[in-house]
Protein backbone atom coordinates (compact mmCIF):
# COMPACT_ATOMS: atom_id res chain seq x y z
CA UNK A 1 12.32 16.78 -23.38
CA UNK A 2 15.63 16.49 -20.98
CA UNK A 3 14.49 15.71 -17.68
CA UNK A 4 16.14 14.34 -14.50
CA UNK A 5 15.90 10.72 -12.84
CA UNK A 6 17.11 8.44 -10.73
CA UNK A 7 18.14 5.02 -12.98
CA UNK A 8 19.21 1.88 -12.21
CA UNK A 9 21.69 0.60 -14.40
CA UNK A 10 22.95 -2.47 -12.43
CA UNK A 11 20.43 -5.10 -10.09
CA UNK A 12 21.36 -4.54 -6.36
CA UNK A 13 22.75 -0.96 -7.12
CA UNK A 14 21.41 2.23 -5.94
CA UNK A 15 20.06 4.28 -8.24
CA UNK A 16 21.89 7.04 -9.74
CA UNK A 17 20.82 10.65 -10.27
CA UNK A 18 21.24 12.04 -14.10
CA UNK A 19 19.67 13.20 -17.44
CA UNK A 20 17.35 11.31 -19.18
CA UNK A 21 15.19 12.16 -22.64
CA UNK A 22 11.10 11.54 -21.83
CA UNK A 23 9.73 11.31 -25.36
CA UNK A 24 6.47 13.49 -25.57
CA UNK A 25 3.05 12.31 -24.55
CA UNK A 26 1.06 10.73 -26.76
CA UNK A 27 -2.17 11.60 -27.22
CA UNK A 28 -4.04 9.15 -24.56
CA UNK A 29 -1.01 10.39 -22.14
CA UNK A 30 -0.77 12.98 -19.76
CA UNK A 31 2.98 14.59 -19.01
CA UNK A 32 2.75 15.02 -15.20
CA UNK A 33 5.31 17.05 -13.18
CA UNK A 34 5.98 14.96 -10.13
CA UNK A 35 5.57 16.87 -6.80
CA UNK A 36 6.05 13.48 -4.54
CA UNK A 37 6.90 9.92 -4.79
CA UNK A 38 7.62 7.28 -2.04
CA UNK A 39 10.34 4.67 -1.73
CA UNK A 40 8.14 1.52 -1.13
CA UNK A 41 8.84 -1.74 -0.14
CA UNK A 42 7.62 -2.49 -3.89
CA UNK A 43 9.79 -0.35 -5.20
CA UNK A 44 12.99 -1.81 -3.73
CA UNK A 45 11.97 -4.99 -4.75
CA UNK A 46 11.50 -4.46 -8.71
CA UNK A 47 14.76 -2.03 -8.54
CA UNK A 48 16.71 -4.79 -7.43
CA UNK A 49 14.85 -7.60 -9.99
CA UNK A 50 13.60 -9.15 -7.63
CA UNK A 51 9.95 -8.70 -8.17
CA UNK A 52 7.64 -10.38 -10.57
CA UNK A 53 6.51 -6.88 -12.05
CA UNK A 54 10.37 -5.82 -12.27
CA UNK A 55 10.97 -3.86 -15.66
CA UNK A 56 14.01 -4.22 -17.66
CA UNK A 57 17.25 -2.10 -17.26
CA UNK A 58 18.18 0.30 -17.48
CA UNK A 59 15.19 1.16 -15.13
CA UNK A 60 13.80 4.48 -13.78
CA UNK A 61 11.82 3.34 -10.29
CA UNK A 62 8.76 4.34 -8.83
CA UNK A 63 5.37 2.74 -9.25
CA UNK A 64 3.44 6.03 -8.02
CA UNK A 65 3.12 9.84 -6.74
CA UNK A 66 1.69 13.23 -6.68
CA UNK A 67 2.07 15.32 -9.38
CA UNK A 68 0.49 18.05 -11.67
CA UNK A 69 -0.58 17.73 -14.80
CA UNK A 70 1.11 19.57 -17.21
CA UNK A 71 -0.86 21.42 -19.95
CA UNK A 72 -0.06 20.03 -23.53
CA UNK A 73 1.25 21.95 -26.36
CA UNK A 74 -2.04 21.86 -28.14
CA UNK A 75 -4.20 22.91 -25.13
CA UNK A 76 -5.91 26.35 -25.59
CA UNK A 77 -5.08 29.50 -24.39
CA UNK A 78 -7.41 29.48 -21.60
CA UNK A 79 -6.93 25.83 -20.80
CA UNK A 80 -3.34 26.10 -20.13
CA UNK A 81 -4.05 29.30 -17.92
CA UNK A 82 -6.12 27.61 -15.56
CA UNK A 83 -4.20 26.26 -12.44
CA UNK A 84 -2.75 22.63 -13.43
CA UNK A 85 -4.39 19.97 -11.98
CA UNK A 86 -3.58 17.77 -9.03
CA UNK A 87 -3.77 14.24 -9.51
CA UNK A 88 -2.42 10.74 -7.99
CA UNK A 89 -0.95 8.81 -11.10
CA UNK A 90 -0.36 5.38 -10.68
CA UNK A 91 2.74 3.90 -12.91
CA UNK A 92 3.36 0.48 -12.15
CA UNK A 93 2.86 -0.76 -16.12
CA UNK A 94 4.25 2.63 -16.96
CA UNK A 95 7.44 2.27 -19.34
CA UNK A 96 9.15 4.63 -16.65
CA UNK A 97 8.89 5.11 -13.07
CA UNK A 98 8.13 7.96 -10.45
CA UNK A 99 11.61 8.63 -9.73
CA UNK A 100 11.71 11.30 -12.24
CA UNK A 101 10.80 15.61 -12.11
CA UNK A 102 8.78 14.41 -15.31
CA UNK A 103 6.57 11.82 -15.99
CA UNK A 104 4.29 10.57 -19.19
CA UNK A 105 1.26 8.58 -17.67
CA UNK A 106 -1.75 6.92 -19.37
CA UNK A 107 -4.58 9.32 -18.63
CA UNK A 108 -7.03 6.10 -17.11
CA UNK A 109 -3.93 5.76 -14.75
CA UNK A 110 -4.42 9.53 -13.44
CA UNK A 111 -6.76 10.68 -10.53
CA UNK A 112 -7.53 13.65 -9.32
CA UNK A 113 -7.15 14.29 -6.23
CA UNK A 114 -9.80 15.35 -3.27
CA UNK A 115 -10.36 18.58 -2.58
CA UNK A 116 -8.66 18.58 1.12
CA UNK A 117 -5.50 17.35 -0.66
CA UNK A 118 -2.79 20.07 -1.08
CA UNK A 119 0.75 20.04 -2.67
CA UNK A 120 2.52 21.14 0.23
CA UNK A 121 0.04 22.05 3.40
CA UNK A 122 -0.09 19.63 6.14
CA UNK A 123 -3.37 21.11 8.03
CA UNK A 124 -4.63 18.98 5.09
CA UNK A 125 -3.30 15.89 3.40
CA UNK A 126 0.24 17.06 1.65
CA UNK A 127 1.59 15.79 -1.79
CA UNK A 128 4.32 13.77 0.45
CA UNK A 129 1.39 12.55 2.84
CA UNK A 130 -0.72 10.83 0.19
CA UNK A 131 2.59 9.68 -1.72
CA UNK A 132 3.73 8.05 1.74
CA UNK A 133 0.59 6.12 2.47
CA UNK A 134 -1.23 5.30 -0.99
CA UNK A 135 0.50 2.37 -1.75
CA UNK A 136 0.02 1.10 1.29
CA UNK A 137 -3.10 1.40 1.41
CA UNK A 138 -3.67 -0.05 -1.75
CA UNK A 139 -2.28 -3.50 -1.15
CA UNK A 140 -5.05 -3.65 2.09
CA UNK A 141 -7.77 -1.93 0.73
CA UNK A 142 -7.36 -4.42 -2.67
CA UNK A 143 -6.95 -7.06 -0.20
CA UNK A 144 -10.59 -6.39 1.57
CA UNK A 145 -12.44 -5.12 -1.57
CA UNK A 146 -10.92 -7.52 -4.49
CA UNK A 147 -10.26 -10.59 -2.50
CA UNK A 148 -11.94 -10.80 0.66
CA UNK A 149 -15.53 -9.52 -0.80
CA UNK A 150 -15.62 -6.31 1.76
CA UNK A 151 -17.66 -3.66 -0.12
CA UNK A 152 -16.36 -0.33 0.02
CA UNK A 153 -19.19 1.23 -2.23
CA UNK A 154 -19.90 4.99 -0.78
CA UNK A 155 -23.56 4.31 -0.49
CA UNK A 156 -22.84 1.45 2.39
CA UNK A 157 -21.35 3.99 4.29
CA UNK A 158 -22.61 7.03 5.84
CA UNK A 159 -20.47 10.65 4.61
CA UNK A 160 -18.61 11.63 7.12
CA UNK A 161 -15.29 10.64 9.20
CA UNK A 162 -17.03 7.60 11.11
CA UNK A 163 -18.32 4.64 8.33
CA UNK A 164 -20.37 2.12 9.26
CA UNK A 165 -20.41 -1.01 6.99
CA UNK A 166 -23.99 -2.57 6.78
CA UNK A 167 -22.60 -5.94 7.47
CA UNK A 168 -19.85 -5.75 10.18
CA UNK A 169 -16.87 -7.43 9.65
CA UNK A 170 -13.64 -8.50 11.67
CA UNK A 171 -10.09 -8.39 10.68
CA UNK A 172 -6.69 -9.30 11.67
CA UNK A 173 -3.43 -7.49 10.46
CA UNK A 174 -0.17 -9.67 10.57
CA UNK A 175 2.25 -7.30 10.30
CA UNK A 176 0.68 -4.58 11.71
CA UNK A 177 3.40 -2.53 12.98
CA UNK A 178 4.67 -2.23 9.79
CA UNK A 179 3.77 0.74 7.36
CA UNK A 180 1.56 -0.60 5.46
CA UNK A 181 0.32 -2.49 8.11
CA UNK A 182 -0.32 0.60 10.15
CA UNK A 183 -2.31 1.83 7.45
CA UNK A 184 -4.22 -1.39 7.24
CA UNK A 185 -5.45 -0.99 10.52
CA UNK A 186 -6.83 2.31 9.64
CA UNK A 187 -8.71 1.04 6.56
CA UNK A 188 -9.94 -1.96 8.05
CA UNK A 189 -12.02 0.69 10.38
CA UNK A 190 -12.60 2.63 7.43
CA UNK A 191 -14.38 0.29 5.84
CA UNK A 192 -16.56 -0.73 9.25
CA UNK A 193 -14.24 -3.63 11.34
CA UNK A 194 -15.81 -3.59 14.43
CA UNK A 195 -12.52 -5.52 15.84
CA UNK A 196 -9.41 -5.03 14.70
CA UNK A 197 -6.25 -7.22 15.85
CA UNK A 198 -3.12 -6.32 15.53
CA UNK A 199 -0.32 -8.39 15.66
CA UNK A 200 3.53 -7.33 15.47
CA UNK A 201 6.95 -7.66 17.04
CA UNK A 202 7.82 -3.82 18.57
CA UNK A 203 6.44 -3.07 21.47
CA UNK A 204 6.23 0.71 20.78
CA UNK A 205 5.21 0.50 17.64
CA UNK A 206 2.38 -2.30 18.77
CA UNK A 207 0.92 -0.15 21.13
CA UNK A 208 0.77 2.99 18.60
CA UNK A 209 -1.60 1.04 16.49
CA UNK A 210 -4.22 0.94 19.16
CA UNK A 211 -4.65 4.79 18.53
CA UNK A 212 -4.82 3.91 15.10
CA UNK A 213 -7.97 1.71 15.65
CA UNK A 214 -6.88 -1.47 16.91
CA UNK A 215 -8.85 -2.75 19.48
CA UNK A 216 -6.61 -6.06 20.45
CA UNK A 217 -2.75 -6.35 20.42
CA UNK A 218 -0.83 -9.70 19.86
CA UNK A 219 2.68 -9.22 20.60
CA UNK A 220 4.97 -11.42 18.56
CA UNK A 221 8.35 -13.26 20.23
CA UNK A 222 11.77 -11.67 19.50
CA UNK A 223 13.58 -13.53 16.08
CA UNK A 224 15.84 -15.79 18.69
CA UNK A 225 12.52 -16.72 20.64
CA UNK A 226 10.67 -18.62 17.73
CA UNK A 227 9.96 -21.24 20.32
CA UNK A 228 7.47 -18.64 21.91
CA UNK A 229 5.17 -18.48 18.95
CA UNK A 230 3.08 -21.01 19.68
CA UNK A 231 1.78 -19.20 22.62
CA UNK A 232 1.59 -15.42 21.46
CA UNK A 233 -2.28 -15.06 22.00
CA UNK A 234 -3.34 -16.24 18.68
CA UNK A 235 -6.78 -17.31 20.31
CA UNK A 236 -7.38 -13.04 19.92
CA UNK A 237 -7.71 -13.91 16.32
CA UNK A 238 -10.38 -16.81 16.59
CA UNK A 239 -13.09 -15.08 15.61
CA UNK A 240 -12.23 -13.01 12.86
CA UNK A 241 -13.71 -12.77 9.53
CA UNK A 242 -10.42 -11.62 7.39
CA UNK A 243 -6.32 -12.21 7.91
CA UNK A 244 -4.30 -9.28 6.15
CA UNK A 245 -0.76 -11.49 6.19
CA UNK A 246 2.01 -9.19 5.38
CA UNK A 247 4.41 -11.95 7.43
CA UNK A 248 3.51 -15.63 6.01
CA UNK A 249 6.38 -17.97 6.38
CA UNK A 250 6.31 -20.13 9.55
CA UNK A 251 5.01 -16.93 12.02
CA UNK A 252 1.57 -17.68 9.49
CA UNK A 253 1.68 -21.03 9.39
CA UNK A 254 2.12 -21.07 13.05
CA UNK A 255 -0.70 -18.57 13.01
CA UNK A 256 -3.13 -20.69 10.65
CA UNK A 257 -2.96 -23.63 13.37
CA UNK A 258 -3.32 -21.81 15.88
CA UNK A 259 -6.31 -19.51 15.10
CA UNK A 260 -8.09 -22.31 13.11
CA UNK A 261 -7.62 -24.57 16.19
CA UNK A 262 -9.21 -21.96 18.37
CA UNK A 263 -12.35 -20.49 16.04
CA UNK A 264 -15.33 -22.08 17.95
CA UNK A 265 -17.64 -22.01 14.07
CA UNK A 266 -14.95 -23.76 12.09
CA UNK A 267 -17.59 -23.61 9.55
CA UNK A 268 -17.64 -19.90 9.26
CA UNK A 269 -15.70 -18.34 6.44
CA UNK A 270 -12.26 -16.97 6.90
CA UNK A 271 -10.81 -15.26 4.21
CA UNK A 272 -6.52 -15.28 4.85
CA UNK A 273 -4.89 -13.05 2.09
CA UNK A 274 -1.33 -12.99 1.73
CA UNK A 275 0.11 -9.64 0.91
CA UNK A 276 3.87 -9.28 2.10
CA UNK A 277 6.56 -12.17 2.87
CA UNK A 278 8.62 -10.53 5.36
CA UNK A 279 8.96 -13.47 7.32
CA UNK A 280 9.17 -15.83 4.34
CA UNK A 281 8.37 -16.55 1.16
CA UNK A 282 6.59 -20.81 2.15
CA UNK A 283 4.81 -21.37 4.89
CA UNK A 284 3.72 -24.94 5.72
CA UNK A 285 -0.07 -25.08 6.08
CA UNK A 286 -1.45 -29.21 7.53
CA UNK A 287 -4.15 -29.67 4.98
CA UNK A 288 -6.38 -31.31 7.41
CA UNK A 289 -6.69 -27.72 8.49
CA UNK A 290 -8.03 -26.32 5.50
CA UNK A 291 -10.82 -29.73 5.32
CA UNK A 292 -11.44 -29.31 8.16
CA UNK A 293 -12.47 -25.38 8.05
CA UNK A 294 -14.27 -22.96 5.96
CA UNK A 295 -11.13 -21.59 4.90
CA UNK A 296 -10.26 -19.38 1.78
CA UNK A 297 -6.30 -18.85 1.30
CA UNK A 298 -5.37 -16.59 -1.43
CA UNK A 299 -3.04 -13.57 -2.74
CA UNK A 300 -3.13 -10.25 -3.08
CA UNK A 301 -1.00 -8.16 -5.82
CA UNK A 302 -0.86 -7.17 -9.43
CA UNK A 303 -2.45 -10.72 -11.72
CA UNK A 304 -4.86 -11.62 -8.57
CA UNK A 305 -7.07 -8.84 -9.89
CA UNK A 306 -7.29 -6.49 -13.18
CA UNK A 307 -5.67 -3.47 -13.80
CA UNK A 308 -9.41 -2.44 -14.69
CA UNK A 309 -10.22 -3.58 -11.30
CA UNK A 310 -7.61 -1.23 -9.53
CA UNK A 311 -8.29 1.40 -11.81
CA UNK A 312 -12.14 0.92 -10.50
CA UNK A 313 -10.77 1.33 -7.06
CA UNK A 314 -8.46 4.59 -6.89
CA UNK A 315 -11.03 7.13 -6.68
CA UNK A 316 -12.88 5.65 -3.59
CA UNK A 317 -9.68 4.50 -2.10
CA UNK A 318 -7.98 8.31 -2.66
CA UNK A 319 -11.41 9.61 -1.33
CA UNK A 320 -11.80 7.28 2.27
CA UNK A 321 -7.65 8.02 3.01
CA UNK A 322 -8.03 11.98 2.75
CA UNK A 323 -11.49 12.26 4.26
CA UNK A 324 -10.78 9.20 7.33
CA UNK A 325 -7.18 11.38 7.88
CA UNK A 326 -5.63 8.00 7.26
CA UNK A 327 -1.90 8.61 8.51
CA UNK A 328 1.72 6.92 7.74
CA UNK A 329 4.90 8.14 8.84
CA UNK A 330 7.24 9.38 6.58
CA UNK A 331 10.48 11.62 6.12
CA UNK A 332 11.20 13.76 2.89
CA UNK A 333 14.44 13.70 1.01
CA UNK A 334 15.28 15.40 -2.71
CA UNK A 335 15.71 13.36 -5.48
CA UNK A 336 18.48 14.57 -6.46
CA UNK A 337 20.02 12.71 -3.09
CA UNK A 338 18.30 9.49 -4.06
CA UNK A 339 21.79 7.53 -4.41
CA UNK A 340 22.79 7.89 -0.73
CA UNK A 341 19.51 7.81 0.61
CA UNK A 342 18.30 4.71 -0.97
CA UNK A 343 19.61 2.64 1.54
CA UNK A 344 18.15 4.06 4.30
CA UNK A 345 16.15 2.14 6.74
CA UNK A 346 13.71 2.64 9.44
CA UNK A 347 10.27 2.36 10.61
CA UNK A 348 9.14 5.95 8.49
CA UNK A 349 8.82 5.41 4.29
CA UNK A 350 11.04 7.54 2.92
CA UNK A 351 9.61 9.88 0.24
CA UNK A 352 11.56 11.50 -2.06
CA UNK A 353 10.36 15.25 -4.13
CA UNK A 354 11.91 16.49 -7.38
């Protein structure tokens, strides 16, 4: 079947919009007509080969989306005339990406969707909506569940659009005026923080996250004021139970001494998972801080749990973001303008439909 993508034919080059032959699904497949998909940090980073996960060239990206699944030639006649279904498919060890109008996806890698979800009505949570924010939410919400311990079973929290965990926990988001960092905040709530602190560099967007569920702001120094870090309020973070790092580099190890040297129970666990390394990829950590602490540092990303393990996940994560109205901004472009869009930056994730 002839179907349009976007391809990458060249590290470091934008993709480019043109033909390309999907081979039919095979029988454990489902072909899935993509509705949304988002350009995530992720995504950038594989496109340009510089990503662990980064799949050969000539590449199609995209590691996720909305779509609808499409009936197959041997469905029945009164399969394929009910309305197709929609689903979240997630595609990151998919032999092709999202950035397609067609996609063939394992069917243990499709979900379906929650019933408030819609392909295109925003009184409800949109096809671009839950493309925008998933994998965001995914790198937190893995972060909590798979590496930090949080449970995020149904039956420890109550059904409706306040949770309660049974056992309270507190969290700090480094990074949090980013987008997935945004959406951290939210989750971390979701899944019963009773204090959330977030710490980022814009002012504006800072402040936003308190109406996102932050209950403490730490305001990091401008890039030509590194001298300041020392003394941006880390002491807010003492106490917490869980770092979400999306920074690391010397902001976190700057961070590490400083909250470590402030927690008053240094024998209290803190869990600090690295996520992101916007602010570098080593950060220098004293290890007379981690004797002298209960301190757990580890990673968060595809390898530091099973694909079984996310696959466990999606339907409770997919679930909490459309029934908590978890939000991230975003702005919609066609696909078929991928190539001059692609480098587009800003604070909103850029999500691209077919």
């Amino acid at each position: 079947m002839e179907i349009h993508a976007a391809v990458v034919t060249t590290w470091g080059s934008p993709p480019t919009y043109q033909p390309f032959n999907l081979p039919p699904p095979s029988p454990s497949q489902h072909r899935i007509r993509v509705l949304a998909t988002a350009l995530h940090n992720l995504v950038r980073s594989r496109a340009a080969g510089k990503h662990y996960t980064s799949p050969p060239l000539p590449q199609i990206p995209g590691v996720d989306g909305v779509g609808l699944i499409e009936p197959s030639p041997s469905s029945s006649s009164s399969s394929s005339s009910s309305p197709p279904q929609l689903v979240y498919f997630n595609a990151m060890s998919n032999p092709t990406g999202s950035f397609a109008t067609h996609i063939n996806v394992s069917t243990t890698d499709t979900f379906p969707l929650p019933a408030r979800t819609t392909p295109t009505t925003p009184t409800t949570t949109s096809a671009a909506a839950l493309a925008a924010t998933v994998n965001g939410g995914l790198s937190s919400w893995m972060a909590l569940t798979a590496r930090a311990g949080i449970s995020a079973s149904a039956s420890d929290h109550p059904a409706s659009t306040t949770t309660t965990k049974t056992k309270p926990f507190s969290a700090c988001v480094l990074g949090a005026t980013g987008t997935s960092g945004r959406v951290a905040v939210q989750l971390c709530k979701a899944l019963g923080a009773t204090t959330v602190v977030a710490v980022g560099r814009n002012a504006g967007a800072l402040k936003a996250t308190r109406g996102l569920g932050a209950d403490v702001t730490v305001r990091l120094p401008a890039a030509g004021e590194q001298e300041k870090l020392e003394e941006a309020g880390w002491e807010a973070a003492a106490e917490v139970d869980v770092v979400l790092d999306y920074l690391w580099g010397e902001t976190s190890a700057v961070a590490m001494r400083r909250i470590l040297g402030a927690r008053r129970d240094k024998a209290r666990r803190l869990t600090w998972v690295g996520i992101g390394s916007v602010a570098g990829t080593v950060a220098g950590v004293d290890q007379s801080l981690l004797r002298s602490s209960n301190t757990v540092i580890c990673g968060c990303g595809p390898g530091s749990y099973s694909w079984d393990e996310l696959r466990e996940q999606f339907p409770r994560l997919l679930e909490v973001l459309v029934q908590e109205g978890v939000t991230s901004e975003f702005e919609v472009r066609k696909l078929t303008d991928v190539e001059k869009a692609w480098a587009e930056t800003g604070t909103k994730r850029l999500v691209f439909e077919p």
